[in-house]
N, C-alpha and C. Protein backbone atom coordinates (compact mmCIF):
# COMPACT_ATOMS: atom_id res chain seq x y z
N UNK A 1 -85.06 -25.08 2.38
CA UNK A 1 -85.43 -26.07 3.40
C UNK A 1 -85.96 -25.34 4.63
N UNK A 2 -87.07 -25.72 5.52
CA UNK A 2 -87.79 -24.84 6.25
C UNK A 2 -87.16 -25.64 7.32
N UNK A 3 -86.29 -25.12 8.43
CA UNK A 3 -86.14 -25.56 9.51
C UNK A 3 -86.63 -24.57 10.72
N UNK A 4 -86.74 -25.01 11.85
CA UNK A 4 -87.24 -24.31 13.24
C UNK A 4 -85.66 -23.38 13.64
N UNK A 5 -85.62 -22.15 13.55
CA UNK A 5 -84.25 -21.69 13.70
C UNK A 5 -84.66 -20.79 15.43
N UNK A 6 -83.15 -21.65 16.07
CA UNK A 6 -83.59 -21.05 17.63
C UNK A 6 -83.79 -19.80 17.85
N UNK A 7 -83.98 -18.57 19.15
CA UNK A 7 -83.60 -16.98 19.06
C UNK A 7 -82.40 -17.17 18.85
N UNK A 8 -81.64 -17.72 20.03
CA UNK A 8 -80.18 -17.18 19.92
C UNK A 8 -79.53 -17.40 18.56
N UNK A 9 -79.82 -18.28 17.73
CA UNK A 9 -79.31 -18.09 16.39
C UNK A 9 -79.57 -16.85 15.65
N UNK A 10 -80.93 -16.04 16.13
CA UNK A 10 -81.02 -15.14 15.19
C UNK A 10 -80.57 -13.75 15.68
N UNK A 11 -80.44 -13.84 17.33
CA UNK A 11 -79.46 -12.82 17.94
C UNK A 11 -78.53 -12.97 17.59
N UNK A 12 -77.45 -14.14 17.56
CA UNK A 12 -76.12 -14.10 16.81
C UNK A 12 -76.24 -13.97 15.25
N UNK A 13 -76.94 -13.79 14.70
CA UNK A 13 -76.61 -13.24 13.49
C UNK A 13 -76.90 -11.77 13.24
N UNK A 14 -78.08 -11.04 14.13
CA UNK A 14 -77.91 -9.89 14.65
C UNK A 14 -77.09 -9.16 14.87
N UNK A 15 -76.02 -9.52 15.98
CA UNK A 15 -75.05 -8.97 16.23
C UNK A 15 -73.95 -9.05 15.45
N UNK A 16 -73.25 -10.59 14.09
CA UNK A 16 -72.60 -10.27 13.76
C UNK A 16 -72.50 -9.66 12.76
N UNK A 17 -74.12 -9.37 11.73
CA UNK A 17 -74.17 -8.24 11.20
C UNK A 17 -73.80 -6.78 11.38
N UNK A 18 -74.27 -6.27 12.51
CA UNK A 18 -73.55 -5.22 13.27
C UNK A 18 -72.29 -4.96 13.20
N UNK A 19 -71.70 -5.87 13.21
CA UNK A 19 -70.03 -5.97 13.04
C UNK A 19 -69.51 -6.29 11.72
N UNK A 20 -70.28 -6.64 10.80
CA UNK A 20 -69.93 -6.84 9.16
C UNK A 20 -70.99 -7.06 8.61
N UNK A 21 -70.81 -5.83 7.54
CA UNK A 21 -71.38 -5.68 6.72
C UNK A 21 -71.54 -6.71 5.27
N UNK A 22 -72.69 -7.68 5.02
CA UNK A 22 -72.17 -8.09 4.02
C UNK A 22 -73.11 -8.36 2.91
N UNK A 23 -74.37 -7.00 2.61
CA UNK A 23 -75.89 -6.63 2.33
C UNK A 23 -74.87 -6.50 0.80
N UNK A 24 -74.23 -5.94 0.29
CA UNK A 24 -73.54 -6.53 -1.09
C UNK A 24 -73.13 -7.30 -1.72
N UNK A 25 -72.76 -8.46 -1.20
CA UNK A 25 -72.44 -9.58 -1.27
C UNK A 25 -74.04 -10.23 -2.19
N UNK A 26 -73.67 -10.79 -3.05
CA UNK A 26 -74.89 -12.05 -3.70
C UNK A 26 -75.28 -12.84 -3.28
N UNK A 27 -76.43 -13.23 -2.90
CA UNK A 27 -77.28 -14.32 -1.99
C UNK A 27 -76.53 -15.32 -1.70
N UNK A 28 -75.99 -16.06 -2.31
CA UNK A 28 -75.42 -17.24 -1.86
C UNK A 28 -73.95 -17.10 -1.48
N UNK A 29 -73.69 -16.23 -2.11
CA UNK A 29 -71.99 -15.40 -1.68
C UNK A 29 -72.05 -15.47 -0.04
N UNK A 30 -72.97 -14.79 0.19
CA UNK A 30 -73.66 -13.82 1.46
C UNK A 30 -74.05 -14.92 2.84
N UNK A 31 -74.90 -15.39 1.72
CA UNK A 31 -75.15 -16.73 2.97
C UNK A 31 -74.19 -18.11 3.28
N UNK A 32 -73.31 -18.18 2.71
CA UNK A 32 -72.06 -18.82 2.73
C UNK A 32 -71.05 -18.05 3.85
N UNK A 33 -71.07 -17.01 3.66
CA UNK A 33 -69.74 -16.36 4.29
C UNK A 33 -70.23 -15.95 5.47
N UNK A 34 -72.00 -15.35 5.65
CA UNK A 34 -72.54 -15.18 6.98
C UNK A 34 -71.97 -16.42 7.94
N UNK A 35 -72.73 -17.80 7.50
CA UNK A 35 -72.42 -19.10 8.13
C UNK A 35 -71.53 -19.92 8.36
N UNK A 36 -70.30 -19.79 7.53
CA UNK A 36 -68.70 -19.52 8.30
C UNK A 36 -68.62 -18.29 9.00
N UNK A 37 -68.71 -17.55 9.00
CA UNK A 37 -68.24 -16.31 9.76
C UNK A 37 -69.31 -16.87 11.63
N UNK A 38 -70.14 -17.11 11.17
CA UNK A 38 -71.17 -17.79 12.41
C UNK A 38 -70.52 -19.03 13.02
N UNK A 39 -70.57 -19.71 12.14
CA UNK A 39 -70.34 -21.16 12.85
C UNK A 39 -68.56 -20.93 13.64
N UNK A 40 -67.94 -20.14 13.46
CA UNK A 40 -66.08 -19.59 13.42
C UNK A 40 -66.54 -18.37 14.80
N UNK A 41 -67.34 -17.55 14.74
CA UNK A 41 -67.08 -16.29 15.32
C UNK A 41 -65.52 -15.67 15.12
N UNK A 42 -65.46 -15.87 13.68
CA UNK A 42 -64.68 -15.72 13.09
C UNK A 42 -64.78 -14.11 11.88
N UNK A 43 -64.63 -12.97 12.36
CA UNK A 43 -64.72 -12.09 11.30
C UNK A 43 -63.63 -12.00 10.05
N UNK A 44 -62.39 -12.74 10.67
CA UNK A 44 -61.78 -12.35 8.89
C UNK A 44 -62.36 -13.60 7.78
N UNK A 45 -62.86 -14.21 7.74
CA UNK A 45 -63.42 -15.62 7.43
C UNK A 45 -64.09 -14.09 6.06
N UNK A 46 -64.79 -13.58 6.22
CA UNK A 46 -65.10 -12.59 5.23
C UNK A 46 -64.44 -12.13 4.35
N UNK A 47 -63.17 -12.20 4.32
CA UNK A 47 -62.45 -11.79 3.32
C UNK A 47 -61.09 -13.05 2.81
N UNK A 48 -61.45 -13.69 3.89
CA UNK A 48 -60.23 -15.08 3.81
C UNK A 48 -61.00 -15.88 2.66
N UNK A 49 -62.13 -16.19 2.72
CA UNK A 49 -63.33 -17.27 1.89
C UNK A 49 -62.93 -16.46 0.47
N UNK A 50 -62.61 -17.90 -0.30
CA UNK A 50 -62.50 -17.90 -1.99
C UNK A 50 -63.95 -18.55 -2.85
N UNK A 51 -64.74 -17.51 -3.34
CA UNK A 51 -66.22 -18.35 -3.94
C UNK A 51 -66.56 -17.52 -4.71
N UNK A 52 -67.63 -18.23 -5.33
CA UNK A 52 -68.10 -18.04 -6.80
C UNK A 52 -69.55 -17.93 -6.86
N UNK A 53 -70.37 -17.10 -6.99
CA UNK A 53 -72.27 -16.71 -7.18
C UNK A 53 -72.35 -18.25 -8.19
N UNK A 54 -71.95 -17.80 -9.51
CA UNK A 54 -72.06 -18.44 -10.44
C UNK A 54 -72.24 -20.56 -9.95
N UNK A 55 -70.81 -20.20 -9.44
CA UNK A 55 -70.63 -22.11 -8.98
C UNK A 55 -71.39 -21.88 -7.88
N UNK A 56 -71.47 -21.21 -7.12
CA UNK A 56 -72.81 -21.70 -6.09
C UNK A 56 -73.85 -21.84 -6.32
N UNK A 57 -74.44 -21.11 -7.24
CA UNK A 57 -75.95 -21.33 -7.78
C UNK A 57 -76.28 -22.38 -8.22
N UNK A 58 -74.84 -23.16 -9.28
CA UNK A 58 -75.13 -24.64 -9.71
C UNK A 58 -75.17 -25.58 -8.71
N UNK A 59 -74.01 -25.34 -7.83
CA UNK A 59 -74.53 -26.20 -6.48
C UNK A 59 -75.77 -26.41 -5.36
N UNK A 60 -76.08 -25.53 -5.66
CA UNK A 60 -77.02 -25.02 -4.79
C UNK A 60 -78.18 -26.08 -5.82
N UNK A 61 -78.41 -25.94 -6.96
CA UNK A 61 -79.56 -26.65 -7.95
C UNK A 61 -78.90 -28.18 -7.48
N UNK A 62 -78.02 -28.38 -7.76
CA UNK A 62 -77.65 -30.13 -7.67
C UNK A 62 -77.84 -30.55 -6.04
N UNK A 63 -77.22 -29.93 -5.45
CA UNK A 63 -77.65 -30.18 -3.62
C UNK A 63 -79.47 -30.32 -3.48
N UNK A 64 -80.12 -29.27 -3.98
CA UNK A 64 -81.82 -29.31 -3.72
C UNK A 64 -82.12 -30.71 -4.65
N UNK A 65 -81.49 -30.71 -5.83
CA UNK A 65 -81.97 -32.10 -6.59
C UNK A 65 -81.70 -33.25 -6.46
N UNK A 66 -80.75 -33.79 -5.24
CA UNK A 66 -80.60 -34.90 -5.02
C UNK A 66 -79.16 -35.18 -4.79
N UNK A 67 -77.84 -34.58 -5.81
CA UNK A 67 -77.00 -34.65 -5.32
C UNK A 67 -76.42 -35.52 -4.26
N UNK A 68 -75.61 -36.23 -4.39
CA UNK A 68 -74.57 -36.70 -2.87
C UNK A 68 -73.97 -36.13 -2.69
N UNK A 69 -73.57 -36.09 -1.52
CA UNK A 69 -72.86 -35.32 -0.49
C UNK A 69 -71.83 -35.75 0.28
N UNK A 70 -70.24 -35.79 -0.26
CA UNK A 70 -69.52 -36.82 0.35
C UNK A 70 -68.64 -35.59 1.51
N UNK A 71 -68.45 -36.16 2.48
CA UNK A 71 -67.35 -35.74 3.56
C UNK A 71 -66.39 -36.67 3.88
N UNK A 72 -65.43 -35.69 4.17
CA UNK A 72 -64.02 -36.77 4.54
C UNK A 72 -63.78 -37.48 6.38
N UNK A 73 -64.77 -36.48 6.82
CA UNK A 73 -64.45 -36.88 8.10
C UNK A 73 -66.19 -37.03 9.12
N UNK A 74 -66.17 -37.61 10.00
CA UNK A 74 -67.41 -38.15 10.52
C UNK A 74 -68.15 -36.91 11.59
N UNK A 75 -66.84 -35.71 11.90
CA UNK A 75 -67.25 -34.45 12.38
C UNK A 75 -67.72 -33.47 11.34
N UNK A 76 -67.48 -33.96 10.21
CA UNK A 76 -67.89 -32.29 8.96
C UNK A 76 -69.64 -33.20 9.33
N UNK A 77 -69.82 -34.57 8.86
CA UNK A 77 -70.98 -35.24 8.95
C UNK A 77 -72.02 -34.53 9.61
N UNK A 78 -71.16 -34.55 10.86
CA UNK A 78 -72.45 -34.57 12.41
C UNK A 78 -72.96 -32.84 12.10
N UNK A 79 -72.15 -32.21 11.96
CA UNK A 79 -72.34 -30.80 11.79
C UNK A 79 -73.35 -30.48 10.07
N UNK A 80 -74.10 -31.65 9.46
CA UNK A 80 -74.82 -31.51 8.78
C UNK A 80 -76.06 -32.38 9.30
N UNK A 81 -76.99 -31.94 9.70
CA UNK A 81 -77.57 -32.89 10.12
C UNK A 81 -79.16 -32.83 9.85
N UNK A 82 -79.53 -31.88 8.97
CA UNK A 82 -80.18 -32.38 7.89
C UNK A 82 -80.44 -33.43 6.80
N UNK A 83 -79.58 -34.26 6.30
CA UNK A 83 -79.06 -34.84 5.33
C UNK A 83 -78.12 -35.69 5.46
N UNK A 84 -78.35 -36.94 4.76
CA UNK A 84 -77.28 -37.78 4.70
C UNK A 84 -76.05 -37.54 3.95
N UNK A 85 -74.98 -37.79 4.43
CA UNK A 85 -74.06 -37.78 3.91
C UNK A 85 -73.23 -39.11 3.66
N UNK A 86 -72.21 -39.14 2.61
CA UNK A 86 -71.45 -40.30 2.49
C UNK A 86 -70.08 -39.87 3.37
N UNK A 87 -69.53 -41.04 4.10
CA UNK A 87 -67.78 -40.60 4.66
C UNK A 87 -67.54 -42.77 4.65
N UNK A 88 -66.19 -42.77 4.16
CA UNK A 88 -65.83 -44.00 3.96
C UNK A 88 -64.83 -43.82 5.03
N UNK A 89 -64.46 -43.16 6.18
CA UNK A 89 -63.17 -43.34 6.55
C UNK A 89 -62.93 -44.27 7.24
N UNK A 90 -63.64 -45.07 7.98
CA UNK A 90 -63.93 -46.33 8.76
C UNK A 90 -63.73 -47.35 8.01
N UNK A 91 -63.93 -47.20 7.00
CA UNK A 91 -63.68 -48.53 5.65
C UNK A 91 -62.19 -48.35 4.94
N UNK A 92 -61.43 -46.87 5.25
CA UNK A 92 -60.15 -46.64 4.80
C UNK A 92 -58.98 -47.18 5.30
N UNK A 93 -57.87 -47.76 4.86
CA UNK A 93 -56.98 -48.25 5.38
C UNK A 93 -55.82 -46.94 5.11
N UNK A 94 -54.53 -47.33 5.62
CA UNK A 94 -53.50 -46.33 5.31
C UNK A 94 -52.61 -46.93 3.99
N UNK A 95 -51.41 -46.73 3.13
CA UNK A 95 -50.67 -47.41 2.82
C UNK A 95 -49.40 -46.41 2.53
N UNK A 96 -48.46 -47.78 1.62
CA UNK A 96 -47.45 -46.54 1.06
C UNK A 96 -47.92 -45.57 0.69
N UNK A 97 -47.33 -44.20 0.92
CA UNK A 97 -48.00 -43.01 -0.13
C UNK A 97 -49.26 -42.40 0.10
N UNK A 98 -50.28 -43.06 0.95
CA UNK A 98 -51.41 -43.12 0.48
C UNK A 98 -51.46 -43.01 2.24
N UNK A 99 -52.45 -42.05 2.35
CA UNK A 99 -53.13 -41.70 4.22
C UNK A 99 -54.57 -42.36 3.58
N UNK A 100 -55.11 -42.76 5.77
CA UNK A 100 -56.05 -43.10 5.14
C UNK A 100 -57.41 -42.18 5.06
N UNK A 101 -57.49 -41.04 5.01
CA UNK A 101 -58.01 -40.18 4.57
C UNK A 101 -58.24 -40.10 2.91
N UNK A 102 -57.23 -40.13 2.32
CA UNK A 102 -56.78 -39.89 0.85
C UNK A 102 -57.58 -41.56 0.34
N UNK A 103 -57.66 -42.40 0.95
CA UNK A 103 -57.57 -43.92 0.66
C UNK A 103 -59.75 -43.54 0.81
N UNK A 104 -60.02 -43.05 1.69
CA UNK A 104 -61.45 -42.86 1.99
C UNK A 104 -61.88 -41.91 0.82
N UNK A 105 -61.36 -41.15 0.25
CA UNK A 105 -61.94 -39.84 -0.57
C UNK A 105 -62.10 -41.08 -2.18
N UNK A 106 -60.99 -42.17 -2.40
CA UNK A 106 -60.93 -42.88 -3.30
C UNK A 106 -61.94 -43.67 -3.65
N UNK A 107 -62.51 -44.51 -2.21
CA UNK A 107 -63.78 -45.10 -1.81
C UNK A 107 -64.92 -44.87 -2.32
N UNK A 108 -65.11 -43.29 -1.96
CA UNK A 108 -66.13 -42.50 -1.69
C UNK A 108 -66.38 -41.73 -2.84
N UNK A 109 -65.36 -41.76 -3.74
CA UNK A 109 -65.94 -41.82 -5.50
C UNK A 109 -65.95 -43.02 -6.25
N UNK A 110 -65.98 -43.89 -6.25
CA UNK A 110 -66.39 -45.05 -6.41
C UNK A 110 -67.34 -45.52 -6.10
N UNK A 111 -68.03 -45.00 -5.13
CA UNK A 111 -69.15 -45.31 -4.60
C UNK A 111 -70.82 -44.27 -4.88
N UNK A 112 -69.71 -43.16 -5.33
CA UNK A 112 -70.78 -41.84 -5.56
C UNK A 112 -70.85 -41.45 -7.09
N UNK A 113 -69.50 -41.71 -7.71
CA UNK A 113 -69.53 -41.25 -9.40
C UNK A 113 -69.65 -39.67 -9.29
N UNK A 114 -69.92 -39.83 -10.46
CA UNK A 114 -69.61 -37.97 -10.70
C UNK A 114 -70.49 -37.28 -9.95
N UNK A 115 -70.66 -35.90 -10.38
CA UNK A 115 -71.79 -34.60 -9.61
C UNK A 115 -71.95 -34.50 -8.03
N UNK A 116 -71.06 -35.41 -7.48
CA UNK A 116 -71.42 -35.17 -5.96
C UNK A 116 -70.90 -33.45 -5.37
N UNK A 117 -71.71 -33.30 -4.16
CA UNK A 117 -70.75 -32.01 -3.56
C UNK A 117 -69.37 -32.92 -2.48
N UNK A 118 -68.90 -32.50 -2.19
CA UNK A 118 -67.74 -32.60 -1.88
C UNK A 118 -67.21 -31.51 -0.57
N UNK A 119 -67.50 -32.04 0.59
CA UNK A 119 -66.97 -31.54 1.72
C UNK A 119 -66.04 -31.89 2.56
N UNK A 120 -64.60 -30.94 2.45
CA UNK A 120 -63.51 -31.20 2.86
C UNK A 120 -63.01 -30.38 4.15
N UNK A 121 -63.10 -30.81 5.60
CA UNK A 121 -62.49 -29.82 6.42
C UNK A 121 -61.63 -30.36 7.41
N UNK A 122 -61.38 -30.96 7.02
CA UNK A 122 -60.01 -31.68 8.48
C UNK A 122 -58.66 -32.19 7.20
N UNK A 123 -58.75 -32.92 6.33
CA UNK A 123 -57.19 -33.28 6.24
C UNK A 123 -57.03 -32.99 4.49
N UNK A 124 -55.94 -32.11 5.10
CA UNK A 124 -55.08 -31.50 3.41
C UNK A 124 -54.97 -32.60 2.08
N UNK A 125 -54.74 -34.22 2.95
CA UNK A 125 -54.18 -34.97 2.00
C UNK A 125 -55.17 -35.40 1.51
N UNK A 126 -57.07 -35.44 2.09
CA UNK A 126 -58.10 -35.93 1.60
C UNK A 126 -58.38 -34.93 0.24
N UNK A 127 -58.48 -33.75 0.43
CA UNK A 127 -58.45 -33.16 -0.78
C UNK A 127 -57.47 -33.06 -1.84
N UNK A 128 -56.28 -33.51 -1.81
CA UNK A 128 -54.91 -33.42 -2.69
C UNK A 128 -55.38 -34.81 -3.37
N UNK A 129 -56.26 -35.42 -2.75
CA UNK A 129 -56.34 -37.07 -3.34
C UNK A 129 -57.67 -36.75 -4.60
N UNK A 130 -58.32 -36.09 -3.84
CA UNK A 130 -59.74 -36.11 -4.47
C UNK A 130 -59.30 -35.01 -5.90
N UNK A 131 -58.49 -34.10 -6.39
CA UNK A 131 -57.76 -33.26 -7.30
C UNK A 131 -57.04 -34.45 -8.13
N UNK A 132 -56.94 -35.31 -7.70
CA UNK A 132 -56.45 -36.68 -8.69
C UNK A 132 -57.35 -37.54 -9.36
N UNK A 133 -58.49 -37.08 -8.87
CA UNK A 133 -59.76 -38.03 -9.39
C UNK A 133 -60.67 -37.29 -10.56
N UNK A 134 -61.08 -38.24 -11.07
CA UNK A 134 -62.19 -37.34 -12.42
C UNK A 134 -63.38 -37.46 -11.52
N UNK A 135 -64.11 -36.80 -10.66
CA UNK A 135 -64.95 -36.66 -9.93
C UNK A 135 -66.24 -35.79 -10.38
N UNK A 136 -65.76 -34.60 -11.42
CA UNK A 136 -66.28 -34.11 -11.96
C UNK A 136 -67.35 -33.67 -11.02
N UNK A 137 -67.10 -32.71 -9.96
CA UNK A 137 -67.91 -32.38 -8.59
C UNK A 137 -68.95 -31.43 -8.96
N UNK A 138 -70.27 -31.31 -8.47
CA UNK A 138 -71.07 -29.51 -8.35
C UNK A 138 -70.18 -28.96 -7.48
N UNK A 139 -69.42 -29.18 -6.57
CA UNK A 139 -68.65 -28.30 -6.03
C UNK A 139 -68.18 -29.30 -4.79
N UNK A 140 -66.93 -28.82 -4.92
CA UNK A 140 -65.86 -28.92 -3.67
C UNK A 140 -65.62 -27.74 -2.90
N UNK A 141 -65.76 -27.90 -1.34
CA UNK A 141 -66.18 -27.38 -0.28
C UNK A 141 -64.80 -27.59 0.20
N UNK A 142 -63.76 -27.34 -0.36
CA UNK A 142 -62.30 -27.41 0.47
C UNK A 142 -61.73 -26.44 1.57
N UNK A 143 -61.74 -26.69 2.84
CA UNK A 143 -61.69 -26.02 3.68
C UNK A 143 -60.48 -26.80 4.78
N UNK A 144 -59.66 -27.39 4.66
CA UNK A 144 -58.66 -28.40 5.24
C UNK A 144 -58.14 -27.13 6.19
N UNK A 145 -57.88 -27.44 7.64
CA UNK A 145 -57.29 -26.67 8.46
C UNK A 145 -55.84 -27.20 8.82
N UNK A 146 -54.84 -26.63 9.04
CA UNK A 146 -53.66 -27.44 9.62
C UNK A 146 -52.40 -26.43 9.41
N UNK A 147 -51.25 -26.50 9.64
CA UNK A 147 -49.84 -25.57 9.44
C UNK A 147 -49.40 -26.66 8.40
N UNK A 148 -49.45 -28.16 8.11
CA UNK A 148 -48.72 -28.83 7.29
C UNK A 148 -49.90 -28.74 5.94
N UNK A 149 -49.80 -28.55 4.69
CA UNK A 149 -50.49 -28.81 3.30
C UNK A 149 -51.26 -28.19 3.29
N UNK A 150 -52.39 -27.54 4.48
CA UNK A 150 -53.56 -27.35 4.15
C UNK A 150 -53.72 -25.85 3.33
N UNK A 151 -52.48 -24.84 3.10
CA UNK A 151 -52.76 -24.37 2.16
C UNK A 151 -52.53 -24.29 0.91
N UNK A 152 -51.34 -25.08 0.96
CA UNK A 152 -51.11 -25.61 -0.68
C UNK A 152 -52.11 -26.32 -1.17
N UNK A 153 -52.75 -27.43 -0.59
CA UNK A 153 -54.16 -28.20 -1.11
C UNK A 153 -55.62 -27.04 -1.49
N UNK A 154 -55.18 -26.16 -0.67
CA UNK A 154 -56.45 -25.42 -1.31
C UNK A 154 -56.20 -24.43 -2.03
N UNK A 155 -54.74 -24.10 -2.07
CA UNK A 155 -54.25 -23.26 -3.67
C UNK A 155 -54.33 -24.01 -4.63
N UNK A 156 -54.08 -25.52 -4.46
CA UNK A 156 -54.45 -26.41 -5.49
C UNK A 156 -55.52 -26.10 -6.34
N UNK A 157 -56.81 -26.66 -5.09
CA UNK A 157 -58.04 -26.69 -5.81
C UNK A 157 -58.13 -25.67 -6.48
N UNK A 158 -58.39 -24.27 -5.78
CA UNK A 158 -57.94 -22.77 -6.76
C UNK A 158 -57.77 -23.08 -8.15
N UNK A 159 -56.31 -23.47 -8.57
CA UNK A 159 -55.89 -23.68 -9.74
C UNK A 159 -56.27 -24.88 -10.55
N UNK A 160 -57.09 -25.93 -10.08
CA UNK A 160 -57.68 -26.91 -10.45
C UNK A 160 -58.35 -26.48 -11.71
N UNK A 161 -59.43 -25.09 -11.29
CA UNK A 161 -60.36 -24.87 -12.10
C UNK A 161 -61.58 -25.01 -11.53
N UNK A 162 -61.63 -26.09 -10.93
CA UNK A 162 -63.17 -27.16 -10.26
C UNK A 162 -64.35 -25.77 -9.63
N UNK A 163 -65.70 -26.44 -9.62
CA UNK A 163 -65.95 -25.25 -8.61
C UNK A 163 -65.74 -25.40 -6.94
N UNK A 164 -65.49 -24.34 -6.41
CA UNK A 164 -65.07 -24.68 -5.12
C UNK A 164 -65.56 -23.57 -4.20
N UNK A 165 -65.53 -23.89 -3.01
CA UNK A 165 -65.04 -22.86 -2.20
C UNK A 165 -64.19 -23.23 -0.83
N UNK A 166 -63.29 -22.17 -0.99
CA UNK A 166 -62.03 -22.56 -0.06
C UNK A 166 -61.59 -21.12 0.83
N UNK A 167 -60.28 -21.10 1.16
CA UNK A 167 -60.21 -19.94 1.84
C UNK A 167 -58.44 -20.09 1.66
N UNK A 168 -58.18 -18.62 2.00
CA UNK A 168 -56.38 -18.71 1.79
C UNK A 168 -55.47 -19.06 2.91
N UNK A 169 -56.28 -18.48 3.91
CA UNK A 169 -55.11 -19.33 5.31
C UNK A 169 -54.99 -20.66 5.29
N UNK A 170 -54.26 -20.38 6.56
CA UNK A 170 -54.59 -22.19 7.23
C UNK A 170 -55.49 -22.63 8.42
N UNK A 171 -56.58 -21.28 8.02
CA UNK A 171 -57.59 -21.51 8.79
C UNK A 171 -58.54 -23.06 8.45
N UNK A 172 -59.52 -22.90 9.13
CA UNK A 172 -60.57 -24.26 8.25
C UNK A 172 -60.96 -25.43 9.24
N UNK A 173 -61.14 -26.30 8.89
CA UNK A 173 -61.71 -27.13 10.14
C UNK A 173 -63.44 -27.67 10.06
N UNK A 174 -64.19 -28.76 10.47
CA UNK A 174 -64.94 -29.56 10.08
C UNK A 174 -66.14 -28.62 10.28
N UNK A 175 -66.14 -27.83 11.49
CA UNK A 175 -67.35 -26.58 11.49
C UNK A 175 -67.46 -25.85 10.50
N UNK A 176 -66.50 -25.18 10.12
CA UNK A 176 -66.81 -24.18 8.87
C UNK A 176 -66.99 -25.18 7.64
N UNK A 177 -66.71 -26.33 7.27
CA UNK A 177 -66.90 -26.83 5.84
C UNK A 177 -68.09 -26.98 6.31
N UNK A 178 -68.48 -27.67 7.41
CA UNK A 178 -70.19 -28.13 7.44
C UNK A 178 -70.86 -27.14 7.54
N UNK A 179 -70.66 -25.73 7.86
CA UNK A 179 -71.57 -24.59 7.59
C UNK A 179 -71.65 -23.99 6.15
N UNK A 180 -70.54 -24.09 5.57
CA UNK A 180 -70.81 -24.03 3.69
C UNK A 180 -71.66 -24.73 3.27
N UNK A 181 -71.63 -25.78 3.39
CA UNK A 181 -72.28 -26.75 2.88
C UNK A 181 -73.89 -26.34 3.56
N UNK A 182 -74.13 -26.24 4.64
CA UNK A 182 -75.65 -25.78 5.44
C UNK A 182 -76.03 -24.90 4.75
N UNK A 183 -75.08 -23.51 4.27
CA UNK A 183 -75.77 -22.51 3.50
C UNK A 183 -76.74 -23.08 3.06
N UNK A 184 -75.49 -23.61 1.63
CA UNK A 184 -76.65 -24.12 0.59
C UNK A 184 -77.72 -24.41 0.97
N UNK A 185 -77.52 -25.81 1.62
CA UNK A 185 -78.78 -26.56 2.42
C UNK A 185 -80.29 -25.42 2.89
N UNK A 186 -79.73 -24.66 3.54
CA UNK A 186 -80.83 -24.05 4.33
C UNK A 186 -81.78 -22.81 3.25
N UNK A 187 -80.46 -22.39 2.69
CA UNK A 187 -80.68 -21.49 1.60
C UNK A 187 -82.57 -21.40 0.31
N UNK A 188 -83.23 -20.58 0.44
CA UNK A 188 -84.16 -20.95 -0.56
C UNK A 188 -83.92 -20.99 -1.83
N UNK A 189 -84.70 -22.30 -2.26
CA UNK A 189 -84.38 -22.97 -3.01
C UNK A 189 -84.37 -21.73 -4.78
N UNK A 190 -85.14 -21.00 -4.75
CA UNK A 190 -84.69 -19.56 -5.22
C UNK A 190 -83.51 -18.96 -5.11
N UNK A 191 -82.32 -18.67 -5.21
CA UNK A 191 -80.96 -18.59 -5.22
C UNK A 191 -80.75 -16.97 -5.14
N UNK A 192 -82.12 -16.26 -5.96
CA UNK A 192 -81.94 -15.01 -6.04
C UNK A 192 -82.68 -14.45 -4.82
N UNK A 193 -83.24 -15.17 -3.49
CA UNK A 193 -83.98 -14.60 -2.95
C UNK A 193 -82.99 -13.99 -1.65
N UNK A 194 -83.29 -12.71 -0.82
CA UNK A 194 -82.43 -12.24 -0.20
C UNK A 194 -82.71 -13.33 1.13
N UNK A 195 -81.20 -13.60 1.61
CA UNK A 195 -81.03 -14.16 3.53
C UNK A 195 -82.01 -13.10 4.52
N UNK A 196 -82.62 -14.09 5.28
CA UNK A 196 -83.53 -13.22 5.96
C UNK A 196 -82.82 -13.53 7.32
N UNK A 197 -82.85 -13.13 8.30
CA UNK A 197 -82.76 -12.84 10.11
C UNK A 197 -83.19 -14.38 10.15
N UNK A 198 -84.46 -14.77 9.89
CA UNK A 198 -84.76 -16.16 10.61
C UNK A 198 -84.04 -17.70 9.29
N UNK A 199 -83.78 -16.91 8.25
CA UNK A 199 -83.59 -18.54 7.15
C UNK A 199 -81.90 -18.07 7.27
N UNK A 200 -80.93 -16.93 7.43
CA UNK A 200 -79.41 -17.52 7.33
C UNK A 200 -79.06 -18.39 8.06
């Protein structure tokens, strides 16, 4: 996707190259972890981030082909703003058992069916809900920040199988899922082509 990228974006990626190295890393590995590590000014985000070349590349094909794009919260949204996204949380109620986060992720496959991507960065219980669903995702973007669930929900996904990318703390939060997700987005549509200074 050809967007107008400001200087200072490409000075800050300047400089945090300088400070991490990550010219080994596989294109989409690379440009994933640059753009959390960016959007965070966050350097352990480099070794905290759990991902896959392989599942990114498929994501990366289903995101350029049309793909939906569901988020749990209306801040992962704004921080994509290329692209529409789906978020039901305004239409979610709470109940027994059931947050209304978890009640929105339910919505929001029902409404999308299988192959969607799946961007998770504010609540543990939206992704613990969506691991209950046959959703059958190009990828879940689980990134839930918090001291309560949010790393058991993303050891979850881990062990799910699904493709994902997540991270092991209890780091996370609606900026960094919406910059995973931008990789892709911004990423050429060539998967094997190297991140340049002006397209990470």
């Amino acid at each position: 996707m050809d967007r107008v990228v400001h200087p200072i974006e490409v000075e800050s990626y300047r400089r945090m190259r300088a400070r991490l190295d990550t010219s080994h890393l596989p294109p989409l590995t690379r440009a994933v972890v640059e753009r959390v590590v960016h959007s965070a000014a966050d350097l352990e985000y480099a070794t905290d981030l759990v991902l896959d070349e392989g599942e990114l590349a498929k994501a990366h094909s289903a995101l350029h082909a049309g793909a939906p794009v569901v988020v749990d919260v209306a801040m992962v949204a704004a921080g994509i703003t290329q692209l529409r996204t789906v978020c039901r949380l305004t239409d979610a109620k709470s109940g027994p058992g059931l947050t209304r986060s978890a009640h929105a992720i339910r919505l929001a496959h029902e409404e999308v069916g299988p192959g969607a991507l799946w961007v998770i960065g504010n609540a543990p219980t939206a992704l613990e809900e969506l691991l209950t669903l046959d959703a059958c995702p190009a990828l879940v973007i689980g990134l839930p920040v918090g001291f309560v669930g949010a790393v058991e929900s993303k050891a979850a996904l881990r062990e799910s199988g699904l493709p994902a990318v997540s991270n092991v703390s209890e780091k996370g939060g609606s900026a960094v899922a919406a910059a995973a997700l931008n990789a892709l987005l911004y990423h050429p549509t060539s998967p094997s082509a190297s991140p340049s200074e002006e397209k990470s």
